[in-house]
PDB file of N, CA and C in Angstrom:
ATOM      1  N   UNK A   1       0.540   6.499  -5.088  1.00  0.00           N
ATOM      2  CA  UNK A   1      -0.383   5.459  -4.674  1.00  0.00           C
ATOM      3  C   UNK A   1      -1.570   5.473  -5.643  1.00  0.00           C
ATOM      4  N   UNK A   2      -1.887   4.393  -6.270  1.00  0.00           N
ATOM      5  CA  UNK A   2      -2.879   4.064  -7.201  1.00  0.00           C
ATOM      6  C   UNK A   2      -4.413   4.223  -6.315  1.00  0.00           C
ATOM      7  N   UNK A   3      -5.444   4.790  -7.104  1.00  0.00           N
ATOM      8  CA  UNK A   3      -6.604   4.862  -6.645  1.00  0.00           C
ATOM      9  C   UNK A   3      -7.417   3.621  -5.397  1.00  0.00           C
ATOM     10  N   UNK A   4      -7.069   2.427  -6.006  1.00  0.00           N
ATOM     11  CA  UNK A   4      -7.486   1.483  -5.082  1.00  0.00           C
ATOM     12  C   UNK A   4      -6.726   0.761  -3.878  1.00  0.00           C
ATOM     13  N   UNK A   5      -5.337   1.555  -3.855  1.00  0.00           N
ATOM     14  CA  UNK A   5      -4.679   0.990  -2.782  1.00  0.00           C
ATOM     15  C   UNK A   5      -4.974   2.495  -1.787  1.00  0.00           C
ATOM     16  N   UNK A   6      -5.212   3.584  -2.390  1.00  0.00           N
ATOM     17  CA  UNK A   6      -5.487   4.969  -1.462  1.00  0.00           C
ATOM     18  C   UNK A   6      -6.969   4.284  -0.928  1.00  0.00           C
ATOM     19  N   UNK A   7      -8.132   4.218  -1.922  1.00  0.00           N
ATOM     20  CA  UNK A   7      -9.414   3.432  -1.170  1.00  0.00           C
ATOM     21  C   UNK A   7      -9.020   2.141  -0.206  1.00  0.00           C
ATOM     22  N   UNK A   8      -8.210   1.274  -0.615  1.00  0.00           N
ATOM     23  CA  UNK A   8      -8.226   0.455   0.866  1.00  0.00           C
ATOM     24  C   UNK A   8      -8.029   0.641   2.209  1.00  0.00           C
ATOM     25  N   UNK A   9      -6.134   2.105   1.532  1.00  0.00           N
ATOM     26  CA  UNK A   9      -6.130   2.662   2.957  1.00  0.00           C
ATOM     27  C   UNK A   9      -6.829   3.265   3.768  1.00  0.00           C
ATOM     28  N   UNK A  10      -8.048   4.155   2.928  1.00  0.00           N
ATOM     29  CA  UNK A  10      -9.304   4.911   3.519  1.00  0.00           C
ATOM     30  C   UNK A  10      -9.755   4.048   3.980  1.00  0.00           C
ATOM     31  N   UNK A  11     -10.389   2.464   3.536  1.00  0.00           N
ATOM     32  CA  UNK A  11     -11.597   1.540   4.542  1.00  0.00           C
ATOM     33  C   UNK A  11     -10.872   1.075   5.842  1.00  0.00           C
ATOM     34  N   UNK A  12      -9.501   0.954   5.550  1.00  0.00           N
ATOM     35  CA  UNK A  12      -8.508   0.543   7.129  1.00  0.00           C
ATOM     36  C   UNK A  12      -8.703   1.481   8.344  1.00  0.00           C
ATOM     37  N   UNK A  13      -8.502   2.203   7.465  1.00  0.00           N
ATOM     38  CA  UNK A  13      -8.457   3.959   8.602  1.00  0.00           C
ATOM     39  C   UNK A  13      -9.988   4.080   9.348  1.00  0.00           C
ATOM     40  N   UNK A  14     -10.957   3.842   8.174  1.00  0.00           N
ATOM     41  CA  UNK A  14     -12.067   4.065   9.157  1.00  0.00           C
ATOM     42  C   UNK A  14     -12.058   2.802   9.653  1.00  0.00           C
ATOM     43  N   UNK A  15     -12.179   1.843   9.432  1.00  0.00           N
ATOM     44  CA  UNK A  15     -12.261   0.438  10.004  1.00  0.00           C
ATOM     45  C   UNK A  15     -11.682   0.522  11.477  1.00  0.00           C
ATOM     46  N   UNK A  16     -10.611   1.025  11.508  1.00  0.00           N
ATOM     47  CA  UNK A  16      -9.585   1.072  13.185  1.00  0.00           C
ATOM     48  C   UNK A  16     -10.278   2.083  13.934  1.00  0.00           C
ATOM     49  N   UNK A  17     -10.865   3.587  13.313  1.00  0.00           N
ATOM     50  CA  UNK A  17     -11.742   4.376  13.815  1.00  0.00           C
ATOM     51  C   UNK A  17     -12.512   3.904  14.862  1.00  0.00           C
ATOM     52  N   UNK A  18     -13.903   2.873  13.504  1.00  0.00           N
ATOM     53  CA  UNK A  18     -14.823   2.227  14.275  1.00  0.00           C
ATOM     54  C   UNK A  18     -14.486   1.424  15.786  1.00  0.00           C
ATOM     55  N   UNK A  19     -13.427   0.797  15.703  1.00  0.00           N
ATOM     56  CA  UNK A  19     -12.970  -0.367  16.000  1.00  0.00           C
ATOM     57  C   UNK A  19     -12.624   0.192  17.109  1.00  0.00           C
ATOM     58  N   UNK A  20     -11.904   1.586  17.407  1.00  0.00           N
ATOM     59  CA  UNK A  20     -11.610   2.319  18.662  1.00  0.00           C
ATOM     60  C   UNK A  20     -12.616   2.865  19.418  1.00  0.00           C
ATOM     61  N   UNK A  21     -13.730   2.931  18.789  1.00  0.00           N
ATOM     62  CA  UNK A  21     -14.760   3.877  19.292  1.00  0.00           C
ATOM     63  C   UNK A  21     -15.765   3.112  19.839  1.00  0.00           C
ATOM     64  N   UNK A  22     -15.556   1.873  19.743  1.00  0.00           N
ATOM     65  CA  UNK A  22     -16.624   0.614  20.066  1.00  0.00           C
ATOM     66  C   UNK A  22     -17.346  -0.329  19.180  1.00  0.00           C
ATOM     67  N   UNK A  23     -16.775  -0.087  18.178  1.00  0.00           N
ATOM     68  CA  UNK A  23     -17.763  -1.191  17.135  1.00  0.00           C
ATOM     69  C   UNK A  23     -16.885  -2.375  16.817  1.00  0.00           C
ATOM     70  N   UNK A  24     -17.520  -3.342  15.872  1.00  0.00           N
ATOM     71  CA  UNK A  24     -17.299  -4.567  15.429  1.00  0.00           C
ATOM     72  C   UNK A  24     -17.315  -4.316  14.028  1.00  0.00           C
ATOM     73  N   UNK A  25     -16.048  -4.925  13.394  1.00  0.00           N
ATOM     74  CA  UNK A  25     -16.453  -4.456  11.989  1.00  0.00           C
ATOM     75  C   UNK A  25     -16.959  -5.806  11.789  1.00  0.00           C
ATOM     76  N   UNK A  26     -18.345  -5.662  10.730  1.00  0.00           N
ATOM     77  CA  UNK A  26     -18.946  -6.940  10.622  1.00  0.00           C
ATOM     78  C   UNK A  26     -18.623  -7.449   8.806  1.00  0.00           C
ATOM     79  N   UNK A  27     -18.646  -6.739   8.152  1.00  0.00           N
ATOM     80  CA  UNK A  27     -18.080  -7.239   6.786  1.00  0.00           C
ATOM     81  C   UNK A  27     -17.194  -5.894   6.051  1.00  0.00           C
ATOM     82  N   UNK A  28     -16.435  -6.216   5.209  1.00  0.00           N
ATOM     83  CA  UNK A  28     -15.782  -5.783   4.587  1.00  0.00           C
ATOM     84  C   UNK A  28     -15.824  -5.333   2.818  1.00  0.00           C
ATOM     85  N   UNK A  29     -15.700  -4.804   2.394  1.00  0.00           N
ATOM     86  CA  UNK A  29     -15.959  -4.580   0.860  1.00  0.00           C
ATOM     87  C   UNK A  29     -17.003  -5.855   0.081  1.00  0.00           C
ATOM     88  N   UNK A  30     -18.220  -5.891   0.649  1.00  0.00           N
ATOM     89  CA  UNK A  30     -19.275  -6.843   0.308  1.00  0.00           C
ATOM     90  C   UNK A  30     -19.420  -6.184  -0.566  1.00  0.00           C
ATOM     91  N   UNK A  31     -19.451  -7.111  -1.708  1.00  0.00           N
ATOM     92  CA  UNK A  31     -20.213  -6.944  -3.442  1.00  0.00           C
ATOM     93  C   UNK A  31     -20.804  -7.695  -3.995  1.00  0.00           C
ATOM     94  N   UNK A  32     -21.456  -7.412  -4.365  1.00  0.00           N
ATOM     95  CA  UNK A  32     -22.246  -7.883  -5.161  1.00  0.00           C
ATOM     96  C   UNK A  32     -22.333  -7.252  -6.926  1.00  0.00           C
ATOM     97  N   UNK A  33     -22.914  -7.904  -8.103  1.00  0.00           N
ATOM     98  CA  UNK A  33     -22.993  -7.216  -9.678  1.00  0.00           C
ATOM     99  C   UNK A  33     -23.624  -5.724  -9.683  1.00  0.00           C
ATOM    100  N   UNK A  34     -24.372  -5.165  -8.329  1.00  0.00           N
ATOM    101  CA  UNK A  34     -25.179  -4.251  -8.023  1.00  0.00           C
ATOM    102  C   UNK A  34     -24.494  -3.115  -7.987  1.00  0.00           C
ATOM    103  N   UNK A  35     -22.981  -3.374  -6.963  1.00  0.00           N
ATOM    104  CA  UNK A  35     -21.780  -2.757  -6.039  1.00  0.00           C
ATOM    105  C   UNK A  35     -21.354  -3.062  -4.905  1.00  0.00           C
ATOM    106  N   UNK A  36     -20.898  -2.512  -4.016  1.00  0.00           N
ATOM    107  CA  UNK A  36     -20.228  -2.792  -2.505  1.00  0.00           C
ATOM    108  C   UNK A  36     -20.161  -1.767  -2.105  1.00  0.00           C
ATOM    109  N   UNK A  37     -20.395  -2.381  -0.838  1.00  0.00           N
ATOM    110  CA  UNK A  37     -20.694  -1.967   0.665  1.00  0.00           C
ATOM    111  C   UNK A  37     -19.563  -1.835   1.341  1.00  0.00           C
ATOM    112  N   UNK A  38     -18.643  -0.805   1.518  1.00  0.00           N
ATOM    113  CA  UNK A  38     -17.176  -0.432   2.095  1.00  0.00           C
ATOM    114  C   UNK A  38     -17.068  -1.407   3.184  1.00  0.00           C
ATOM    115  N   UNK A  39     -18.111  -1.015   4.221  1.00  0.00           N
ATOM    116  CA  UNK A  39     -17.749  -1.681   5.657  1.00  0.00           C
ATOM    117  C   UNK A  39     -19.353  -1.339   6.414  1.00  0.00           C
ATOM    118  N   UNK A  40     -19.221  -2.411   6.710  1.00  0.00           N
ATOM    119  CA  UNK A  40     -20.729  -3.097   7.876  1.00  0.00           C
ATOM    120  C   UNK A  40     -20.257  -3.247   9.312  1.00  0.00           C
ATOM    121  N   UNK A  41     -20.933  -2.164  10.442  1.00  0.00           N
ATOM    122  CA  UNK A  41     -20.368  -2.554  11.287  1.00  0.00           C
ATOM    123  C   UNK A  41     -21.228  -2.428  12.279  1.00  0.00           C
ATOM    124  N   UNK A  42     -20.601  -2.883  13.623  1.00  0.00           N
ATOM    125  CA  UNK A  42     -22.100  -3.108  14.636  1.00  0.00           C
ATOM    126  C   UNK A  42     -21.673  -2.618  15.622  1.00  0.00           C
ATOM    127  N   UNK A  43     -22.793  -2.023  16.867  1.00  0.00           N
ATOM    128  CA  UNK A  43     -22.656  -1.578  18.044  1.00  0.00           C
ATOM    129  C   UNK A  43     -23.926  -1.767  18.728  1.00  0.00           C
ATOM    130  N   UNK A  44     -23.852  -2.477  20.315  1.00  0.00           N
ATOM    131  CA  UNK A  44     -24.992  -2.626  20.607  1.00  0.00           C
ATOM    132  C   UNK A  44     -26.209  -2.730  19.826  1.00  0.00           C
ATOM    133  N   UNK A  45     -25.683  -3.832  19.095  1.00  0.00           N
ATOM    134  CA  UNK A  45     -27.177  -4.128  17.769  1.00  0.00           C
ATOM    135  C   UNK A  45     -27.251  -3.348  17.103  1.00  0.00           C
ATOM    136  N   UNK A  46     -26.738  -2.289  16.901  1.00  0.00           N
ATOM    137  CA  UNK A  46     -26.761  -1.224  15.765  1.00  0.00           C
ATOM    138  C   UNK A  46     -26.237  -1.380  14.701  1.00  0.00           C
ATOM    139  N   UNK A  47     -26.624  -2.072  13.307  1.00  0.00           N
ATOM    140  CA  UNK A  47     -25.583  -2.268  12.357  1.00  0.00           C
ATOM    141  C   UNK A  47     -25.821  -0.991  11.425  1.00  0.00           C
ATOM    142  N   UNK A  48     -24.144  -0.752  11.115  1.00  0.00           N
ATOM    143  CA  UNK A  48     -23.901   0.418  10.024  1.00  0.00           C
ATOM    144  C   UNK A  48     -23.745   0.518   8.712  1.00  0.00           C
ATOM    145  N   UNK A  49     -24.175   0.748   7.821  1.00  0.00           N
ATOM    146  CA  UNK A  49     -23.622   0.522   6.557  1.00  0.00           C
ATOM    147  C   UNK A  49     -22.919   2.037   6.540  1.00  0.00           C
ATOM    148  N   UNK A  50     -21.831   1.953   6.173  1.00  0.00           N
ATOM    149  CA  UNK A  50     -20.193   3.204   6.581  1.00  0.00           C
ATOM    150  C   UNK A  50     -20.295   2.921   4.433  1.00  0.00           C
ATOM    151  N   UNK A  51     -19.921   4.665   3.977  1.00  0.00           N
ATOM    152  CA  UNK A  51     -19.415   4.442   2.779  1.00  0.00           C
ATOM    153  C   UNK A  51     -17.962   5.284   3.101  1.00  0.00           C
ATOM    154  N   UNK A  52     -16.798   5.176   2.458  1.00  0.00           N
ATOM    155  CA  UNK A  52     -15.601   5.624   2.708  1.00  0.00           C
ATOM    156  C   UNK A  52     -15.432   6.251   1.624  1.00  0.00           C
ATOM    157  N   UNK A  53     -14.984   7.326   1.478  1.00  0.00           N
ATOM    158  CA  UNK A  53     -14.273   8.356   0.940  1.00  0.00           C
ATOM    159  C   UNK A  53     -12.920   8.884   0.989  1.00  0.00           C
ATOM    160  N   UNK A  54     -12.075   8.769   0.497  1.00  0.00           N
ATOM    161  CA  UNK A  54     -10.073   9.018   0.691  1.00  0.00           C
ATOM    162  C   UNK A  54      -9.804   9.653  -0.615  1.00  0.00           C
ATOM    163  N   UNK A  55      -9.513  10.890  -0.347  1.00  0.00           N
ATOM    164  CA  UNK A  55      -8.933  11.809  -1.472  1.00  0.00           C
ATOM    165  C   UNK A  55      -7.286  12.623  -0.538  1.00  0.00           C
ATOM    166  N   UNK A  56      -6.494  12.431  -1.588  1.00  0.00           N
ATOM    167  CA  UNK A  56      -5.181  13.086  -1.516  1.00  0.00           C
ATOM    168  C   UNK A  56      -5.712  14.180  -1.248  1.00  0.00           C
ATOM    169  N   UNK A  57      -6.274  15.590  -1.913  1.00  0.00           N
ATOM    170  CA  UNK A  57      -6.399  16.414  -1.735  1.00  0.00           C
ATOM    171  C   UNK A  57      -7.858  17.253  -1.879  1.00  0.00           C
ATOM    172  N   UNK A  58      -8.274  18.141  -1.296  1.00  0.00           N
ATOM    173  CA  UNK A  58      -9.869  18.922  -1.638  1.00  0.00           C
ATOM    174  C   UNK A  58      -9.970  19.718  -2.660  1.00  0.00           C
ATOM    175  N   UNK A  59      -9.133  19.404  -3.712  1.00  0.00           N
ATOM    176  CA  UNK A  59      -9.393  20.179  -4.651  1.00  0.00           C
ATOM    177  C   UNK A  59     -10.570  20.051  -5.009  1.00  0.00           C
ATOM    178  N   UNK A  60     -11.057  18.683  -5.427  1.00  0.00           N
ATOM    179  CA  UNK A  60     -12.525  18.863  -6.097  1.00  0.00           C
ATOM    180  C   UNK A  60     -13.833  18.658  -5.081  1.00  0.00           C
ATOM    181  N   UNK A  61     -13.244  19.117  -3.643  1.00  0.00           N
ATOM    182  CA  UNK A  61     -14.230  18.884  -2.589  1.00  0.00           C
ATOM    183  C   UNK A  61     -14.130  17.607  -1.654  1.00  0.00           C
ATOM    184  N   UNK A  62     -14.782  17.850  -0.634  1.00  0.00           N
ATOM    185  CA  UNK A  62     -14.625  16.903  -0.075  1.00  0.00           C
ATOM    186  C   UNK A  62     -15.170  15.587  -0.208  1.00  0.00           C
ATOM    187  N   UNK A  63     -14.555  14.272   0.254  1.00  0.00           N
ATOM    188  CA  UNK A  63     -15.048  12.961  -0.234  1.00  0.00           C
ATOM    189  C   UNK A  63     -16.959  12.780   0.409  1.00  0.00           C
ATOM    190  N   UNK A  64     -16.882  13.733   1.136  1.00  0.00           N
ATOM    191  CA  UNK A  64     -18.366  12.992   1.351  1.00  0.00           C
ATOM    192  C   UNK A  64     -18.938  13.816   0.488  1.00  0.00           C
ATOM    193  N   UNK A  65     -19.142  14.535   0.219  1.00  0.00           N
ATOM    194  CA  UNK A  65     -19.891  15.669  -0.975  1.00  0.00           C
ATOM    195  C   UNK A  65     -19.787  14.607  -2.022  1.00  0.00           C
ATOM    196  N   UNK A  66     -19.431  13.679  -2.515  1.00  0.00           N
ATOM    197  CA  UNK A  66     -18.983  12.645  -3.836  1.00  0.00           C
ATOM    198  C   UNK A  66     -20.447  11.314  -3.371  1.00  0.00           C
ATOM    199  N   UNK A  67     -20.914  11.403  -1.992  1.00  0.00           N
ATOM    200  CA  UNK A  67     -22.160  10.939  -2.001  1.00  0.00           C
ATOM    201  C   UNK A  67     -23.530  11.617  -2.253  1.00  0.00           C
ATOM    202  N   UNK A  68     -23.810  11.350  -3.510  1.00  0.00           N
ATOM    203  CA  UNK A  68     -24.538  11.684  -3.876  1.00  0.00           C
ATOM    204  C   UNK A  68     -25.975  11.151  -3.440  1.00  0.00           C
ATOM    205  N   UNK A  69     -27.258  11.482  -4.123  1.00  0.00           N
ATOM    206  CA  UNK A  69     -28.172  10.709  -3.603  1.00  0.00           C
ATOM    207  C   UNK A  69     -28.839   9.928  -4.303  1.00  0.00           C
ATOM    208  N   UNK A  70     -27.978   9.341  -5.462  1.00  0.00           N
ATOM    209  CA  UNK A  70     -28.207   8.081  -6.329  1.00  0.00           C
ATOM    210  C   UNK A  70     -27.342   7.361  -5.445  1.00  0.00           C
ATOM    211  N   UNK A  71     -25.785   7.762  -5.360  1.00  0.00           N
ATOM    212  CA  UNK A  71     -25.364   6.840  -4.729  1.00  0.00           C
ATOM    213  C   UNK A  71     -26.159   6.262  -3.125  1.00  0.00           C
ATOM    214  N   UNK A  72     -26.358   7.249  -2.513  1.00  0.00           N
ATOM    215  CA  UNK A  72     -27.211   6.977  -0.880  1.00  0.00           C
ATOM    216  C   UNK A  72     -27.866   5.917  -1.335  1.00  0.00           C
ATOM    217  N   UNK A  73     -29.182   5.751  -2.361  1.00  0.00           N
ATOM    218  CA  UNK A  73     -29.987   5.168  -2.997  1.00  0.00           C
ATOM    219  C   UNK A  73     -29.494   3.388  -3.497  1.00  0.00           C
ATOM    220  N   UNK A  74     -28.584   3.659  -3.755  1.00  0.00           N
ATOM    221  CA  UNK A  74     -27.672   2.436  -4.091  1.00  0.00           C
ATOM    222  C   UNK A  74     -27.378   1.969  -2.517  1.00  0.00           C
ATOM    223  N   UNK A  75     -26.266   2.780  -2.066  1.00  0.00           N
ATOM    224  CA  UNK A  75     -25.833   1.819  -0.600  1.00  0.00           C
ATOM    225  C   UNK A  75     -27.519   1.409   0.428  1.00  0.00           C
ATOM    226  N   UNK A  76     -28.295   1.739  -0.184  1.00  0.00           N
ATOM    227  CA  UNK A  76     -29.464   1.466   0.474  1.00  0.00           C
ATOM    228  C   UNK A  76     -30.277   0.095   0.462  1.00  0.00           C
ATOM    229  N   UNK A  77     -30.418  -0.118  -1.534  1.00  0.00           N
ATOM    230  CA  UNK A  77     -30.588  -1.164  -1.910  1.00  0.00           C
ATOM    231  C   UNK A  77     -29.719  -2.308  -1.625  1.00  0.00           C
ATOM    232  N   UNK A  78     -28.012  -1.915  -1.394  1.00  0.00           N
ATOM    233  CA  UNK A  78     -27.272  -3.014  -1.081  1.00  0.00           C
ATOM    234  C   UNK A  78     -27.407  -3.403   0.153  1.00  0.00           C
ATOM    235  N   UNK A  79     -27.790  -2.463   1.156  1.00  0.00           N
ATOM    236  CA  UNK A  79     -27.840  -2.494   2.558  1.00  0.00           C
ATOM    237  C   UNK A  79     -29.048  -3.790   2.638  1.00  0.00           C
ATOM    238  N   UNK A  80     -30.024  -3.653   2.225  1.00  0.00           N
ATOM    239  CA  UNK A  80     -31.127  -4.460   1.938  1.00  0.00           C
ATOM    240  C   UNK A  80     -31.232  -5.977   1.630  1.00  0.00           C
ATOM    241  N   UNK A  81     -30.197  -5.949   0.442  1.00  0.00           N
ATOM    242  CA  UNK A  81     -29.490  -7.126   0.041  1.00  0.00           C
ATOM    243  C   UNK A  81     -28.554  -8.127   1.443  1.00  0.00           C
ATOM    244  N   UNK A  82     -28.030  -7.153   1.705  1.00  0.00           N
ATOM    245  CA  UNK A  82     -26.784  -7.909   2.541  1.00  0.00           C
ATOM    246  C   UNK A  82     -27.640  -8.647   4.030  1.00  0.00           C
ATOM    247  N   UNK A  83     -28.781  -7.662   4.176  1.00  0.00           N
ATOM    248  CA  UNK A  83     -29.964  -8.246   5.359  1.00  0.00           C
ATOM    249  C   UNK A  83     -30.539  -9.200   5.012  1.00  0.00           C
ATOM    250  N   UNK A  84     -30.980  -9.118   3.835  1.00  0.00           N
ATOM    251  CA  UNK A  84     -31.720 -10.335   3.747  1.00  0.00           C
ATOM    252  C   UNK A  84     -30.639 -11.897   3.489  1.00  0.00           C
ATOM    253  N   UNK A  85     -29.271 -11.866   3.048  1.00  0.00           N
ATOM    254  CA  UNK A  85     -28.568 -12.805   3.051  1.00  0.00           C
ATOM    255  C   UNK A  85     -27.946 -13.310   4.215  1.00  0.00           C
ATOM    256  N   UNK A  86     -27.795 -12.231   5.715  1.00  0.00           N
ATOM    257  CA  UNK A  86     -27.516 -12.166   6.995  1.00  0.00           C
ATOM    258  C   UNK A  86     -28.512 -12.385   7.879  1.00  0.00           C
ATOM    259  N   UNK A  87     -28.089 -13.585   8.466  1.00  0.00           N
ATOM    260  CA  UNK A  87     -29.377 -13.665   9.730  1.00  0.00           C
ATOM    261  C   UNK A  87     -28.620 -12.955  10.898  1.00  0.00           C
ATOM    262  N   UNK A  88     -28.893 -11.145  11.248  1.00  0.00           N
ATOM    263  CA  UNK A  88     -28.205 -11.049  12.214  1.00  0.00           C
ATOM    264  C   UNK A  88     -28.971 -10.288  12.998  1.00  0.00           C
ATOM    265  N   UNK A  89     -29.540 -10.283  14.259  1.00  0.00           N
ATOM    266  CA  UNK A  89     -30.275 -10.004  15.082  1.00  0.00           C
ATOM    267  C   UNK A  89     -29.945  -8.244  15.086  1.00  0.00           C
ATOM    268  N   UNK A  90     -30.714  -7.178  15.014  1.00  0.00           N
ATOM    269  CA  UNK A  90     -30.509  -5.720  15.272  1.00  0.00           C
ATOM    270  C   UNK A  90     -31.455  -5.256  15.363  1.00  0.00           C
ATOM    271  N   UNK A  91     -31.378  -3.850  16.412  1.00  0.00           N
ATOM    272  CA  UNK A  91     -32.683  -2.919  16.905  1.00  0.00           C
ATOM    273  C   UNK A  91     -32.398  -1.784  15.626  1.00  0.00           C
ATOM    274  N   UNK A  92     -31.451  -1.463  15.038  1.00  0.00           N
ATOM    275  CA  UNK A  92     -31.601  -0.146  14.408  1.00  0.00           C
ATOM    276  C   UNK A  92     -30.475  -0.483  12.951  1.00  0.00           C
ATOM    277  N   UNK A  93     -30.524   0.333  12.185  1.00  0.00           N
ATOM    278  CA  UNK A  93     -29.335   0.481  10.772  1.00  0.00           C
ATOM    279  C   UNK A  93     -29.114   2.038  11.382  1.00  0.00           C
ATOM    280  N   UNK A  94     -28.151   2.265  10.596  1.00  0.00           N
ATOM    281  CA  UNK A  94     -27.769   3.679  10.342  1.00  0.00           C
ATOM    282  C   UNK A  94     -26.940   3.931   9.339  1.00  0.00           C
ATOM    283  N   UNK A  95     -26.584   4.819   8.807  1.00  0.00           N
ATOM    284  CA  UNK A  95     -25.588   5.033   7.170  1.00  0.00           C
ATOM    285  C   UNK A  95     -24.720   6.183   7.934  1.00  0.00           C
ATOM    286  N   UNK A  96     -23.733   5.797   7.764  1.00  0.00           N
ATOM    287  CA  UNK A  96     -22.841   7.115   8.119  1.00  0.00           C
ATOM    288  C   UNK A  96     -21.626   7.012   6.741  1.00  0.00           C
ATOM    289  N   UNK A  97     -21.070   8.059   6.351  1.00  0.00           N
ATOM    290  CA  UNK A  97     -19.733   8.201   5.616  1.00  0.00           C
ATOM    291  C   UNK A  97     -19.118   9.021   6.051  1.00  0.00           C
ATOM    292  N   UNK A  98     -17.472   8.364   5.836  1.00  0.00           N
ATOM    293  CA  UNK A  98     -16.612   8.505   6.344  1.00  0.00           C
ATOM    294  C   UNK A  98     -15.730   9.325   5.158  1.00  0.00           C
ATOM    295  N   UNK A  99     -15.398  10.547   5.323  1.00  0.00           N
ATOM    296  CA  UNK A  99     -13.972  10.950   4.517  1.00  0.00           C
ATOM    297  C   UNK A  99     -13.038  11.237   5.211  1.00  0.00           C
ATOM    298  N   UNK A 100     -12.060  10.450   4.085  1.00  0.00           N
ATOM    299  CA  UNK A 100     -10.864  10.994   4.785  1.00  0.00           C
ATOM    300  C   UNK A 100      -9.866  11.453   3.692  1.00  0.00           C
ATOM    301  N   UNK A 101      -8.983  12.484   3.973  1.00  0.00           N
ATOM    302  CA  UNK A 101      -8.132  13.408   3.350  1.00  0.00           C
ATOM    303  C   UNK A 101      -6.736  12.942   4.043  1.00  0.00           C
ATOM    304  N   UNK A 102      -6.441  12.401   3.070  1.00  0.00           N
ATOM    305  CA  UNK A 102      -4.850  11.741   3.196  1.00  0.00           C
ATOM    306  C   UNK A 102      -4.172  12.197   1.676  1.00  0.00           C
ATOM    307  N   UNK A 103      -3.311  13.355   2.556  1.00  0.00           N
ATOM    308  CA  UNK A 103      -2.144  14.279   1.288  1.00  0.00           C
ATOM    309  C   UNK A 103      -0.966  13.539   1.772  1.00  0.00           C
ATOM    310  N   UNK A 104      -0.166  13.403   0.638  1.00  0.00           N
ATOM    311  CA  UNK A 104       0.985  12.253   0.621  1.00  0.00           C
ATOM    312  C   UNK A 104       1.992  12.951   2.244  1.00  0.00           C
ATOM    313  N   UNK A 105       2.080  13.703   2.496  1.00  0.00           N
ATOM    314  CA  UNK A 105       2.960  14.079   3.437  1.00  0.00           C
ATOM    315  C   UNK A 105       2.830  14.191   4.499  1.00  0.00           C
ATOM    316  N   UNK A 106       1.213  14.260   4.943  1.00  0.00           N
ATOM    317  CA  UNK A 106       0.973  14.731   5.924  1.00  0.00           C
ATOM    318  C   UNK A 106      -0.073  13.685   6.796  1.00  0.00           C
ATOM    319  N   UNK A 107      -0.406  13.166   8.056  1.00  0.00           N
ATOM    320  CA  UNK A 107      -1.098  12.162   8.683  1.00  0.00           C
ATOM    321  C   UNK A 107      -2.544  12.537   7.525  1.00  0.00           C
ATOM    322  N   UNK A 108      -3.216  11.579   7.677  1.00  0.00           N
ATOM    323  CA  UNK A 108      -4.956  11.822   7.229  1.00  0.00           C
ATOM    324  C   UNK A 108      -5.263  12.258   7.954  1.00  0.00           C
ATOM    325  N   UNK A 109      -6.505  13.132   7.754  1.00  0.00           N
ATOM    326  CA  UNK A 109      -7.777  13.788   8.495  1.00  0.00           C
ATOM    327  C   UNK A 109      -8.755  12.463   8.413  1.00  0.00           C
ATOM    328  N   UNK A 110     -10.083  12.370   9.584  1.00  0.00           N
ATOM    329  CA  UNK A 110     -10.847  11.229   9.501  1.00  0.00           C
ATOM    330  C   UNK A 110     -12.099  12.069  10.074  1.00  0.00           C
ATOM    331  N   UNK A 111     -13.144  12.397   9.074  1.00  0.00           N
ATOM    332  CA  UNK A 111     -14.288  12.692   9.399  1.00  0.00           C
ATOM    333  C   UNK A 111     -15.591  11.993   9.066  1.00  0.00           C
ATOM    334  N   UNK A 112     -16.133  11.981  10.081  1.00  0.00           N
ATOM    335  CA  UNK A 112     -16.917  10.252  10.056  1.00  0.00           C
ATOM    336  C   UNK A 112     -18.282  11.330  10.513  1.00  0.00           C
ATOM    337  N   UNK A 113     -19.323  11.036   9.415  1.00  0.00           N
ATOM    338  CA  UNK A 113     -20.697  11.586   9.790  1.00  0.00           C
ATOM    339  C   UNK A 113     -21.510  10.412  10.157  1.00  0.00           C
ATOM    340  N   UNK A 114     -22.092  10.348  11.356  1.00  0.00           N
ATOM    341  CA  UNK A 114     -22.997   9.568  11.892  1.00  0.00           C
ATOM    342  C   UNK A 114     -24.340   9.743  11.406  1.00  0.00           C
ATOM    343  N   UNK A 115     -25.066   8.839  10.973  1.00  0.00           N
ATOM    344  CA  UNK A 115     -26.432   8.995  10.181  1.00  0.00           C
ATOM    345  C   UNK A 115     -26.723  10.254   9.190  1.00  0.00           C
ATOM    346  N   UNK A 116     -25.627   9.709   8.025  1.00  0.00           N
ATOM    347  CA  UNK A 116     -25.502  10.888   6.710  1.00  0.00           C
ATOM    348  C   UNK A 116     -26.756  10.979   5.913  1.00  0.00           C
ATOM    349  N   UNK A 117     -27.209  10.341   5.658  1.00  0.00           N
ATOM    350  CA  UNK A 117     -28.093   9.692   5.321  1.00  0.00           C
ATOM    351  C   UNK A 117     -29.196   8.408   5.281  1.00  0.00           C
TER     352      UNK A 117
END
């Protein structure tokens, strides 16, 4: 599986996560020339900006360790962006990322940090 069909399957996986646990997914791989925003999602007015992470294996660590805090810094500014182009009523944001570890043989693991940053 090529890098960007393993990343889609990672945004699906958390996407159905969210989706079980009570949320709304509200956008999907929003980009902009800046970057994109995996997945935007909402709960009781709570919108999320979720970054996704999907690695075959931990060799080089885990996918959330790969958020760095340039990147945080980035999904921040985009987060910003996507508000001001959205008229959507909310009491709170939050940033959570999601890794997940999907080895070709075996189900994925799905670990989802709530307010990572």
């Amino acid at each position: 599986m090529n890098r960007r069909a393993l990343g889609a399957r990672g945004e699906s996986l958390a996407a159905k996560w969210y989706e079980a646990h009570g949320y709304t997914v509200v956008d999907r791989n929003w980009h902009t020339r800046r970057g994109e925003l995996d997945l935007v999602l909402e709960a009781d007015r709570v919108l999320v900006f979720c970054e996704v992470k999907t690695r075959t294996s931990d060799a080089f660590g885990a996918g959330v360790e790969a958020v760095t805090r340039e990147k945080q810094l980035r999904i921040r500014r985009l987060a910003a962006q996507w508000l001001d182009e959205h008229d959507r009523a909310h009491r709170g944001l939050r940033f959570d990322v999601v890794s997940i570890l999907a080895p070709r043989d075996t189900p994925p693991t799905i670990d989802v940090y709530e307010a990572a940053f």
